[in-house]
Protein backbone atom coordinates (compact mmCIF):
# COMPACT_ATOMS: atom_id res chain seq x y z
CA UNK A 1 4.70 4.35 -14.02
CA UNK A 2 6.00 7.98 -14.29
CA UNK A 3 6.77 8.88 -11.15
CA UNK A 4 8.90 5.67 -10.13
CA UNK A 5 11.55 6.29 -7.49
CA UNK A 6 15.04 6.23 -9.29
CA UNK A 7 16.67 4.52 -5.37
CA UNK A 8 14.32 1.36 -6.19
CA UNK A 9 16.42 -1.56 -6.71
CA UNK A 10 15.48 -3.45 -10.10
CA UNK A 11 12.81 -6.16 -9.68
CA UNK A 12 14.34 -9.81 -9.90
CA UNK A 13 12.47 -11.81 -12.68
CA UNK A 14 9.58 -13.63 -11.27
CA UNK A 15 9.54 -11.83 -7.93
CA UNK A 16 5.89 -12.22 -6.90
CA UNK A 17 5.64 -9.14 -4.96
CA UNK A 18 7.22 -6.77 -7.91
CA UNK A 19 5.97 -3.13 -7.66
CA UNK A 20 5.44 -3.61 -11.46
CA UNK A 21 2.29 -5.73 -10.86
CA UNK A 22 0.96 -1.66 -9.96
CA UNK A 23 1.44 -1.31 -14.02
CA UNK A 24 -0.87 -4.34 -14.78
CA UNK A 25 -3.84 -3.22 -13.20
CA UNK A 26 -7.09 -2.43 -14.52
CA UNK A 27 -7.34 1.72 -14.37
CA UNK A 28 -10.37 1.47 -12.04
CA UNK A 29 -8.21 -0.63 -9.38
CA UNK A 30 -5.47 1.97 -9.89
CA UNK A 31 -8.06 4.66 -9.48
CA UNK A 32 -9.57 2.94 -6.14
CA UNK A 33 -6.46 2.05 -4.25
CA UNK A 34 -4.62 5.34 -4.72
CA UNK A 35 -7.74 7.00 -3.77
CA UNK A 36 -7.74 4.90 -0.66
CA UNK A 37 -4.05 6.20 -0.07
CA UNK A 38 -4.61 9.19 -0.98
CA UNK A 39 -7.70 9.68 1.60
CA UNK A 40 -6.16 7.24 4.22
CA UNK A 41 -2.65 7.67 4.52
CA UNK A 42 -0.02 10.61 5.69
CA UNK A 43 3.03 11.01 6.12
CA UNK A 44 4.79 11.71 9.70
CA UNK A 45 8.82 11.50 10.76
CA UNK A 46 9.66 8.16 12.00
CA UNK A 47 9.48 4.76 10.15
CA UNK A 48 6.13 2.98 10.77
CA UNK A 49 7.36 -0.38 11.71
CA UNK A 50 3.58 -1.81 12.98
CA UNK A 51 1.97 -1.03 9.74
CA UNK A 52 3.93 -2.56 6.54
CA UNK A 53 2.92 -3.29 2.96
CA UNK A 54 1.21 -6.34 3.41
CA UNK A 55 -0.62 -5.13 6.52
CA UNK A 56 -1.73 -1.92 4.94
CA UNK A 57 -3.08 -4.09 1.84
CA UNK A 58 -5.49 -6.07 4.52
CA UNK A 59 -6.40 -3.11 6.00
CA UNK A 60 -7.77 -1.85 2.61
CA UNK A 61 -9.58 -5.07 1.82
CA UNK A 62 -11.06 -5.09 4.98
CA UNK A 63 -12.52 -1.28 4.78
CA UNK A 64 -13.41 -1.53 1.24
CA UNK A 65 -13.30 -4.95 -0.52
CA UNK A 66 -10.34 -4.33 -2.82
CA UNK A 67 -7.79 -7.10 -2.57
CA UNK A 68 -4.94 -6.39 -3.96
CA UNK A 69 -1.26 -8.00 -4.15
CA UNK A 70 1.54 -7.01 -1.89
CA UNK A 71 3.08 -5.75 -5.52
CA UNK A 72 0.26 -3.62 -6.02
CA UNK A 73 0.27 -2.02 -2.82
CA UNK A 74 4.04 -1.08 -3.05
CA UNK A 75 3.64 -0.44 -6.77
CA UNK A 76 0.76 2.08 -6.02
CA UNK A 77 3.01 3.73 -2.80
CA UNK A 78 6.04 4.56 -4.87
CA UNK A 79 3.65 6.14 -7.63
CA UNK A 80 2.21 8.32 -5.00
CA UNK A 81 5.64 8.97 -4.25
CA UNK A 82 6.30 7.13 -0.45
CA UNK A 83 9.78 5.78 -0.50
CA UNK A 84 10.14 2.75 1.33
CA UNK A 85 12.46 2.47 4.36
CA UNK A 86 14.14 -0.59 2.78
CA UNK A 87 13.05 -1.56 -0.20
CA UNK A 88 15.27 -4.77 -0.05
CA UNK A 89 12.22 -6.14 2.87
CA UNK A 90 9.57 -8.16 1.53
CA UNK A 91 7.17 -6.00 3.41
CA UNK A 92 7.94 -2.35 2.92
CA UNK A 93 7.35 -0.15 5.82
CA UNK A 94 7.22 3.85 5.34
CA UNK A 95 7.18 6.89 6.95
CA UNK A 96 3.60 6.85 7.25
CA UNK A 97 0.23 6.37 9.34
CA UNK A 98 -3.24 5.66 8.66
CA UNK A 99 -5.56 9.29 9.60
CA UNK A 100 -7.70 8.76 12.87
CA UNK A 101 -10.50 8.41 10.14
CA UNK A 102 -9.05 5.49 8.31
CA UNK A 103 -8.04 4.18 12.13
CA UNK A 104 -12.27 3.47 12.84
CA UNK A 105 -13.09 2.36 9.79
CA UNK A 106 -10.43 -0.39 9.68
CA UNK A 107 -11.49 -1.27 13.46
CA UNK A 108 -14.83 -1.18 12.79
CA UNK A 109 -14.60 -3.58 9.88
CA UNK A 110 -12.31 -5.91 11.49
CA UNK A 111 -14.69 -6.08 14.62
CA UNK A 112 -17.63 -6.96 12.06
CA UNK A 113 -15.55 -10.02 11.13
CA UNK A 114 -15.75 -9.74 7.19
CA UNK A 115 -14.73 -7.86 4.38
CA UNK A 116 -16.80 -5.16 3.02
C-alpha cells in the first residue's frame, strides 16, 4: 500500500482487524470500496465519534452489498489518506462524515430491511 500513514502503529501478528487485510483484496473490491469512499465520504474539523470503522463498513454493505472486514475498511481509509483519531481503538473514528447523498441512501436501505 503506497500511501500508508508513517504514525500507524505496526499491526500485532494475528490481529483480525489489521489494515493489511486492505492489501489482500481482490483489485475489483479495492476498486469498489474506495470508490464508495471516495463518492461518500468528506472530510470536516471535528472527530466523528457516531460514525466509526465498523459502522461505516455496515453502512456500505447496506447501500451496496459489499461486505467487507473492519481491516479492510481501515486498510482502504489510510490508503485514501484519512488518519485515524486513535489508531490504538478497535474501531477507528476520523475526521469525517458521510455527504447528505450517501446520508439517504444508507437510510433508505436500512428502512428496506436488507442489503442491496
Amino acid at each position: 500500500m503506497p500511501n500508508r500513514l508513517k504514525l500507524l502503529p505496526d499491526n500485532e501478528p494475528g490481529d483480525k482487524d489489521s489494515y493489511e487485510e486492505f492489501d489482500d483484496m481482490s483489485v475489483g473490491r479495492q476498486h469498489a470500496l474506495l470508490t464508495w469512499i471516495r463518492e461518500c465520504v468528506v472530510p470536516q474539523k471535528n472527530i466523528n465519534r457516531k460514525s466509526c470503522s465498523y459502522s461505516l463498513k455496515h453502512d456500505l454493505e447496506y447501500v451496496t452489498g459489499l461486505y467487507v472486514t473492519n481491516g479492510e475498511f481501515r486498510g482502504a481509509m489510510l490508503y485514501m489518506q484519512y488518519a485515524p483519531a486513535n489508531p490504538h481503538e478497535r474501531f477507528w473514528n476520523w475526521r469525517i462524515k458521510l455527504t447528505a447523498a450517501a446520508k439517504a441512501a444508507v437510510k433508505k436501505a436500512r428502512a428496506g430491511g436488507e442489503f442491496a
